[in-house]
Protein backbone atom coordinates (compact mmCIF):
# COMPACT_ATOMS: atom_id res chain seq x y z
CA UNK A 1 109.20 83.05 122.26
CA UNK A 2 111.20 86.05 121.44
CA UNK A 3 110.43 89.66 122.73
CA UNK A 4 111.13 93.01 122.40
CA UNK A 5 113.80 94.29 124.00
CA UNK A 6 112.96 96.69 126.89
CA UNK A 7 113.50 100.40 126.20
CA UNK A 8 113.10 103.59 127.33
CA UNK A 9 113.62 107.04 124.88
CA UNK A 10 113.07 110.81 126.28
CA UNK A 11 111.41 112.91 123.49
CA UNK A 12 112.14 116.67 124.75
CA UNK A 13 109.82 118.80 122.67
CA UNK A 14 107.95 118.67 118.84
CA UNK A 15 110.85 119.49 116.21
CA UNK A 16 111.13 123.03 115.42
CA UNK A 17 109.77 124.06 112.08
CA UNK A 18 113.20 125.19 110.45
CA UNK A 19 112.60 128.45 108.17
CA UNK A 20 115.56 127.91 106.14
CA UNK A 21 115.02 124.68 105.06
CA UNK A 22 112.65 122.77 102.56
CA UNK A 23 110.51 120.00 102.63
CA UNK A 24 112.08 116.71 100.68
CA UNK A 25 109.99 115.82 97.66
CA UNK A 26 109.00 112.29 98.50
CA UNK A 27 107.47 111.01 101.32
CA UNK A 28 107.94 107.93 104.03
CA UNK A 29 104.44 107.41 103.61
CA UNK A 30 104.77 106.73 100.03
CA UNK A 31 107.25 103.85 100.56
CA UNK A 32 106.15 100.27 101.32
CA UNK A 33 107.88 98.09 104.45
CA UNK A 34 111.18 97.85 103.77
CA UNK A 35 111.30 100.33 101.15
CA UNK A 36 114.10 103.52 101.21
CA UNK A 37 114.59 106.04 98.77
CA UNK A 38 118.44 106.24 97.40
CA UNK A 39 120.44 109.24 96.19
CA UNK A 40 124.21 109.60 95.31
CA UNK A 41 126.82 112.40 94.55
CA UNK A 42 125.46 114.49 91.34
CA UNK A 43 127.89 115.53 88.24
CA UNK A 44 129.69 118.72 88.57
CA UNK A 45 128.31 122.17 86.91
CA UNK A 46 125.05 123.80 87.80
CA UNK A 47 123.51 120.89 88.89
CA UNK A 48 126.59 119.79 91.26
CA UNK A 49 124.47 120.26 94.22
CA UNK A 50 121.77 117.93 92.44
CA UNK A 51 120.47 114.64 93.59
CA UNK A 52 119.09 111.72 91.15
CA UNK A 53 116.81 109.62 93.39
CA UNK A 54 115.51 106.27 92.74
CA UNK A 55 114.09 103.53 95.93
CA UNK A 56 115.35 100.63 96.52
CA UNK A 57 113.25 97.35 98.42
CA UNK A 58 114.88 95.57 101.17
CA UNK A 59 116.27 91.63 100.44
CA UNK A 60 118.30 91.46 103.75
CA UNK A 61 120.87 94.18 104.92
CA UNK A 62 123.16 92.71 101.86
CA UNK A 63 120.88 93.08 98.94
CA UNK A 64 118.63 95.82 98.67
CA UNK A 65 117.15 96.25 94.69
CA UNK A 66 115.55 99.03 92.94
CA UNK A 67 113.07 96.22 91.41
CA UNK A 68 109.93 95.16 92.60
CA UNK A 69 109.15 92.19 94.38
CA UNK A 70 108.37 89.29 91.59
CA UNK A 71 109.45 92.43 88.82
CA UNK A 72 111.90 90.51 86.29
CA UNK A 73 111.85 92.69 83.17
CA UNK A 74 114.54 95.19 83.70
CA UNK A 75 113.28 97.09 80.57
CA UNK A 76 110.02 97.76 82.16
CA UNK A 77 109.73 101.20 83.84
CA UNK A 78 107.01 99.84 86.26
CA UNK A 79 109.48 97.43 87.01
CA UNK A 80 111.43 99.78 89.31
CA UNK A 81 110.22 100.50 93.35
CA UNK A 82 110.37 104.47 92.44
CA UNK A 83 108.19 104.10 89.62
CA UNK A 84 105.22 106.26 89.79
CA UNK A 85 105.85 107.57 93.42
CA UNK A 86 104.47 110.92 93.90
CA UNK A 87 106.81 114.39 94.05
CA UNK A 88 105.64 116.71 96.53
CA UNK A 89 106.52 120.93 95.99
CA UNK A 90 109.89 121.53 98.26
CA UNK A 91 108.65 124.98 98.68
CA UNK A 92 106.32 127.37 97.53
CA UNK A 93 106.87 129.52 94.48
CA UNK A 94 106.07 129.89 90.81
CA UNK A 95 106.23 127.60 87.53
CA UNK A 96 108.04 129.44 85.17
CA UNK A 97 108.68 126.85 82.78
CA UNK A 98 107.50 123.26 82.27
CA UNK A 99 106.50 120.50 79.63
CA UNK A 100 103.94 117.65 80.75
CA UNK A 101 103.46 115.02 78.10
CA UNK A 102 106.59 113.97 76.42
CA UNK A 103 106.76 110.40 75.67
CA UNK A 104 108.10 107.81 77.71
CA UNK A 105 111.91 106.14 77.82
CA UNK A 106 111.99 102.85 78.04
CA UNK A 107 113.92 101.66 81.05
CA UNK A 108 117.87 101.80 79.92
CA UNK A 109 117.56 103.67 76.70
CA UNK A 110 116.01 106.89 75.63
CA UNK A 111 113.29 108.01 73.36
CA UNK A 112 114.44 108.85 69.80
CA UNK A 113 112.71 111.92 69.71
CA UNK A 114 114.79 112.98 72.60
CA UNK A 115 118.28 112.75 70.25
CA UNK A 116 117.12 114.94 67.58
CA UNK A 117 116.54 117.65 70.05
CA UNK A 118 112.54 117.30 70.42
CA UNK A 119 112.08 116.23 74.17
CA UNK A 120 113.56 118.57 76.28
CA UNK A 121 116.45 117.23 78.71
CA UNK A 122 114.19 117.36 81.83
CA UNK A 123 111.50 115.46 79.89
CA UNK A 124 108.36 116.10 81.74
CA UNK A 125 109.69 118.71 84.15
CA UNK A 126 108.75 121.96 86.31
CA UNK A 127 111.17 124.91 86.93
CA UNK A 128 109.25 126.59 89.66
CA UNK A 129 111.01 129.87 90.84
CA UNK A 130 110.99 129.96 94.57
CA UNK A 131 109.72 132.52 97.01
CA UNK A 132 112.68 132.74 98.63
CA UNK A 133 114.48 133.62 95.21
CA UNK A 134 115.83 130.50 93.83
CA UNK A 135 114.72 128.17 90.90
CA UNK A 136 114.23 124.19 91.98
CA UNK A 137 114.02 121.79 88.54
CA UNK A 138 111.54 118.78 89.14
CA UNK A 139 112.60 116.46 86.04
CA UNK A 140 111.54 113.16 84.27
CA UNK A 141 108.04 113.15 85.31
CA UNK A 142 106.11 110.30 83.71
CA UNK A 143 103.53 111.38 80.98
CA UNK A 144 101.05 113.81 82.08
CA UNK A 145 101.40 113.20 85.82
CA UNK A 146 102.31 116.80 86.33
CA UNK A 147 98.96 118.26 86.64
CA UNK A 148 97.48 120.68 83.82
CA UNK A 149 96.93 123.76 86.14
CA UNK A 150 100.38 124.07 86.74
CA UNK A 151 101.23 123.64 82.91
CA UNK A 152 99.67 124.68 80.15
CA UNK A 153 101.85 123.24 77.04
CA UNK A 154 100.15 120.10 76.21
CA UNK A 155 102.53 119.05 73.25
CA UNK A 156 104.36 115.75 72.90
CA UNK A 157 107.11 117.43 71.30
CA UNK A 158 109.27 120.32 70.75
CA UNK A 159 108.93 121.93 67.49
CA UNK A 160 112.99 123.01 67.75
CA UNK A 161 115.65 122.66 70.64
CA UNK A 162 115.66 126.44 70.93
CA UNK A 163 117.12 127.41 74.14
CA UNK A 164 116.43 130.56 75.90
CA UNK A 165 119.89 131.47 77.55
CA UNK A 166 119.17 132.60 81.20
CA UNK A 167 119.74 131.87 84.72
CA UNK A 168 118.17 129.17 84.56
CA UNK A 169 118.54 128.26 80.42
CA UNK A 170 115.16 127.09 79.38
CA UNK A 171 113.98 125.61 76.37
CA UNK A 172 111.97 128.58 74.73
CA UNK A 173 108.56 126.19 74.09
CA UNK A 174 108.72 125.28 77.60
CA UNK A 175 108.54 129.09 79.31
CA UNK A 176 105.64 129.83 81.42
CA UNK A 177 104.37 133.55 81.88
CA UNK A 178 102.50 134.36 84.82
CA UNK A 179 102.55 130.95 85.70
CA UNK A 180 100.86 128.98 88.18
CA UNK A 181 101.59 129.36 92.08
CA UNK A 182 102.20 126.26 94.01
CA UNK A 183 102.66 125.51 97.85
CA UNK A 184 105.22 124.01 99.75
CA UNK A 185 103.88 120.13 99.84
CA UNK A 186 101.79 120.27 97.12
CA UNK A 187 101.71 117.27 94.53
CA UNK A 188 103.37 118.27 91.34
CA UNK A 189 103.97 114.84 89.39
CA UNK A 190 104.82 111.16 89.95
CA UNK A 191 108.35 110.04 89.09
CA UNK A 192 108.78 108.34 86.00
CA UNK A 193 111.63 107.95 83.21
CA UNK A 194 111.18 110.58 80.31
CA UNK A 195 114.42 112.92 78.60
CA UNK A 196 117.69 112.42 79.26
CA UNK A 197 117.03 109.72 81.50
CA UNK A 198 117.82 106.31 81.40
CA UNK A 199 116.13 104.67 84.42
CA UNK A 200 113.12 105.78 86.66
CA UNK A 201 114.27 108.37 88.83
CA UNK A 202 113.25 111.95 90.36
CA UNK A 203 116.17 114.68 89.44
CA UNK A 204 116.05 117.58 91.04
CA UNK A 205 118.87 120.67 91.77
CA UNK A 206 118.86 124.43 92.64
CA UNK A 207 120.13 127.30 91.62
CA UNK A 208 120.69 130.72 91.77
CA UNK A 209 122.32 133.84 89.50
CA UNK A 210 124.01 131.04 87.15
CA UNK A 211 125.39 128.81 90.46
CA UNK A 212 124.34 126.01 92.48
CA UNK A 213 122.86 125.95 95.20
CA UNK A 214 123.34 123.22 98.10
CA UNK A 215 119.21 122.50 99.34
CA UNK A 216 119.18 122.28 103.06
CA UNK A 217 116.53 120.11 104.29
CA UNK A 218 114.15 120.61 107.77
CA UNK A 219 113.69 116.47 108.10
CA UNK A 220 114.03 113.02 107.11
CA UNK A 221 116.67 110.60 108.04
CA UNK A 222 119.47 109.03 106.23
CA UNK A 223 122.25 106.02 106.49
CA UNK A 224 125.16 105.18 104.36
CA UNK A 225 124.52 102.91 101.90
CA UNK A 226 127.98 101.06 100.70
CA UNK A 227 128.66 98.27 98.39
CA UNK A 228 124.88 97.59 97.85
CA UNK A 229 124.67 97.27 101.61
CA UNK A 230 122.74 98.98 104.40
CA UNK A 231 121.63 98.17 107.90
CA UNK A 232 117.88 98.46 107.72
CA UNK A 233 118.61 99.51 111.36
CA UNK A 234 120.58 102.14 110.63
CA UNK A 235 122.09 104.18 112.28
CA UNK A 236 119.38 106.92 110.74
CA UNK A 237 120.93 110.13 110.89
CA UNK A 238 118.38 113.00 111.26
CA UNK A 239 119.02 115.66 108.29
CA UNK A 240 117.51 118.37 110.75
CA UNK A 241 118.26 121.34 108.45
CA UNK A 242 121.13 120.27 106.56
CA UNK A 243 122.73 119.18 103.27
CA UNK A 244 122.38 115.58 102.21
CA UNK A 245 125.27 113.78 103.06
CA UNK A 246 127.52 113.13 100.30
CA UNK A 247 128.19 109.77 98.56
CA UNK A 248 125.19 107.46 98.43
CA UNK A 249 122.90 106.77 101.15
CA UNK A 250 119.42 105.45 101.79
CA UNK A 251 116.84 108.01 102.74
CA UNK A 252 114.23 108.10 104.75
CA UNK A 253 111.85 111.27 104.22
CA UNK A 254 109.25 111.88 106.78
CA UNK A 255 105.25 111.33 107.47
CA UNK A 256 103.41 114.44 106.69
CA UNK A 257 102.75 115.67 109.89
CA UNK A 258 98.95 114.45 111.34
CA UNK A 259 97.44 111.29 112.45
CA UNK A 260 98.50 108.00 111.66
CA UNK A 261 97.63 104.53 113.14
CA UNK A 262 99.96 101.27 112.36
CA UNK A 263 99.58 97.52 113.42
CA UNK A 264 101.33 95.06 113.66
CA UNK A 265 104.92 96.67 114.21
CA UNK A 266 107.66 93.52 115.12
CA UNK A 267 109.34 94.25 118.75
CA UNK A 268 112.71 94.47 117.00
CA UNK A 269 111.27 97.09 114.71
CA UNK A 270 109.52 99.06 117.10
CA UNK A 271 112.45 101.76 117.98
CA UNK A 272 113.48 102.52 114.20
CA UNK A 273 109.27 102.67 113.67
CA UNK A 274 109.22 105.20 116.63
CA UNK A 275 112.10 107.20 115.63
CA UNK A 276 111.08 107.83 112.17
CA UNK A 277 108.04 109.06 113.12
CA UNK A 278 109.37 111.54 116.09
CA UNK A 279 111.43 112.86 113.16
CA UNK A 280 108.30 113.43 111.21
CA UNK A 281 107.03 115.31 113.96
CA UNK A 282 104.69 113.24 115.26
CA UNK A 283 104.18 111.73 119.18
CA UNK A 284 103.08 108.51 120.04
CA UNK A 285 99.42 109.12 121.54
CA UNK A 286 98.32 105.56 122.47
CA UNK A 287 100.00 102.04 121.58
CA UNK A 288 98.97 98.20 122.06
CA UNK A 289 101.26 95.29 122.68
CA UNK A 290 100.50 91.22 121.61
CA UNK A 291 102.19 88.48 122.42
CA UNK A 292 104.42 89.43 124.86
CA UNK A 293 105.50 92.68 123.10
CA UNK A 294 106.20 90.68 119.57
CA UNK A 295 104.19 93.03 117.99
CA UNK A 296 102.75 96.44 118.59
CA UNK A 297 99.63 98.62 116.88
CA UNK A 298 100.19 102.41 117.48
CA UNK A 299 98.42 105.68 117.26
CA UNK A 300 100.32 108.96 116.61
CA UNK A 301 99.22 112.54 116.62
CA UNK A 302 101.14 115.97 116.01
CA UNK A 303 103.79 116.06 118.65
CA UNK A 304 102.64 118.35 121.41
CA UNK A 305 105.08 118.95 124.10
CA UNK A 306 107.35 116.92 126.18
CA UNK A 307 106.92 113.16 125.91
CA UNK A 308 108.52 109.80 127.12
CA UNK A 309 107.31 106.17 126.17
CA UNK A 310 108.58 102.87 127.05
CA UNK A 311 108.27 98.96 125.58
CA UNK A 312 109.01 95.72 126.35
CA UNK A 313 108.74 96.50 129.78
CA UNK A 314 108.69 93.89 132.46
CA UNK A 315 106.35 94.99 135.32
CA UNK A 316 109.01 95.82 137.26
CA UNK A 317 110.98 97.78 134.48
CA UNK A 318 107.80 99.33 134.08
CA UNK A 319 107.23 100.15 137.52
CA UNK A 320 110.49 102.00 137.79
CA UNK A 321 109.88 103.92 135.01
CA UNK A 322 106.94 105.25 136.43
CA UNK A 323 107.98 106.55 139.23
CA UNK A 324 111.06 107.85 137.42
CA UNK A 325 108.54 109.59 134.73
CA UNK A 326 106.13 110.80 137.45
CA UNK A 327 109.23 112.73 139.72
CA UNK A 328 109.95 114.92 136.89
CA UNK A 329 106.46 115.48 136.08
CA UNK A 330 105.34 113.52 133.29
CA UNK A 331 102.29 111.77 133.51
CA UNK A 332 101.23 108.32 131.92
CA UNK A 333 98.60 108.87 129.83
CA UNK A 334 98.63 105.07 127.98
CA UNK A 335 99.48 102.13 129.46
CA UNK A 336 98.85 98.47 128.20
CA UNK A 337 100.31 95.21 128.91
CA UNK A 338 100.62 92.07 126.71
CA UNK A 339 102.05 88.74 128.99
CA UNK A 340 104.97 89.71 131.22
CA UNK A 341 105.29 93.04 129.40
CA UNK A 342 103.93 96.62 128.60
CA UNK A 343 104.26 99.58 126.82
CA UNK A 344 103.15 103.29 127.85
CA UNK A 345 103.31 107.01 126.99
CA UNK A 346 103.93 109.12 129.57
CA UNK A 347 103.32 113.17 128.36
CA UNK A 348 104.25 116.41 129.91
């Protein structure tokens, strides 16, 4: 019978809110087991600091595919794993321009409409100026999913490909006065396939006074992804206020921060399940073993202090731990055992 593999991790304090930094604009709870978003180096000019982000499911560490399981028809737009996941706000601010229901691509080609200059480049998009003074493009929304309060033009298509030249350049049927004010979080679409797109995917890029800008970002986790292959183990890298990494990777964007309960986590998955959700901010409040520590149901909460847990302990594993925990003044506040092993949370 296999086990888990007994562990220990020290969890100092709750991740410090970083002011500097915005929120990604998908979520980990979004994605399905074995699902990871995917990003790679943007073309150069004003969107050079850009990412196009698609999700790709999880064969085995040396085939990971941006279709969904059983999904055959490539031409299909619900087809693809990022298909219709939701895009969260990156930061609060104000639409200033937008369009909401231009017609769909079809998944490797592009509408007609769009050549002759009708469907603006960002299909269904937002340009939402930023409270801290930059602009953020959300772009190839699918149809309508961007909700009506936050734009009012309610065409299919362009009447011309007027541009108004600016900082940022935006077509002149798709400016919003006094627009609407969103917060940092908020859900502003689901990603789709519509404008100068080809393939489902979320684009989105900064800018500033005609330049790019890089986005820094407060948290998520990323690992390389190379040749089509990543380790579902990782190494995830924490982004903890920082650029994505350059060249393509798998990402992992956090759990909103709150309470979330999960069962049936495999022993050998139990570490990457407990450091993604530290990263989201989160600290495991109570947990459950079966089997011998094969599998393991957990409860976490907002992270609230100084923390330690352990898993796959053997009693006396366990035992020393305890002690270990209870010298420096933690104290176990969970403590189950499953067979010939345990887990428990000790909490400062």
């Amino acid at each position: 019978m296999k086990t888990s593999t007994p562990a220990i991790l020290a969890i100092a304090l709750m991740l410090p809110a970083l002011a500097d930094a915005h929120s990604l604009p998908l979520r980990g709870n979004d994605l399905a087991p074995g699902e990871r978003f995917s990003t790679n180096v943007h073309k150069a000019g004003i969107q050079a600091e850009g990412q196009d982000i698609i999700a790709r499911r999880r064969v085995n560490d040396a085939l990971w595919t941006d279709l969904k399981q059983g999904a055959t028809d490539k031409k299909a737009n619900a087809s693809y794993v990022v298909y219709g996941k939701p895009i969260y706000a990156m930061a609060g601010g104000t639409v200033i321009g937008c369009w909401r229901n231009a017609p769909e691509n079809p998944a490797g080609d592009k509408h007609p409409a769009y050549d002759k200059g009708l469907i603006p480049g960002g299909g269904n998009h937002l340009w939402v100026k930023q409270d801290d003074g930059t602009v953020a493009l959300y772009a190839h929304a699918i149809p309508g999913s961007i909700p009506a309060a936050l734009c009012p033009h309610n065409a299919a298509l362009l009447k011309d490909n007027a541009i108004q030249q600016g900082n940022p350049d935006i077509r002149k049927e798709a400016i919003v006065v006094n627009g609407a004010k969103i917060k940092a979080g908020q859900v502003i679409g689901k990603v789709g396939n519509s404008g100068s797109s080809s393939g489902p995917h979320l684009h989105i890029h900064m800018e500033k006074d005609g330049k790019p800008v890089k986005p820094m970002f407060d948290r998520g986790l990323t690992t390389p992804y190379v040749d089509g292959k990543a380790n579902i183990n990782g190494p995830w890298t924490p982004i903890a206020g920082k650029q994505l990494p350059r060249g393509p990777i798998l990402l992992w964007p956090p759990y909103p921060v709150g309470t979330w309960n999960f069962k049936g986590i495999k022993g050998e998955d139990f570490k990457r399940h407990a450091d993604h959700m530290f990263n989201s901010g989160e600290m495991l409040k109570l947990a459950t073993c079966q089997d011998n520590g094969a599998s393991y149901d957990t409860w976490w909460v907002p992270a609230a202090g100084a923390w330690l847990y352990g898993f796959g302990m053997t009693a006396d594993v366990a035992a020393a731990k305890h002690a270990e925990n209870t010298a420096k003044g933690y104290k176990r506040v969970s403590n189950y055992v499953c067979g010939s092993r345990s887990i428990a949370v000790w909490l400062k």
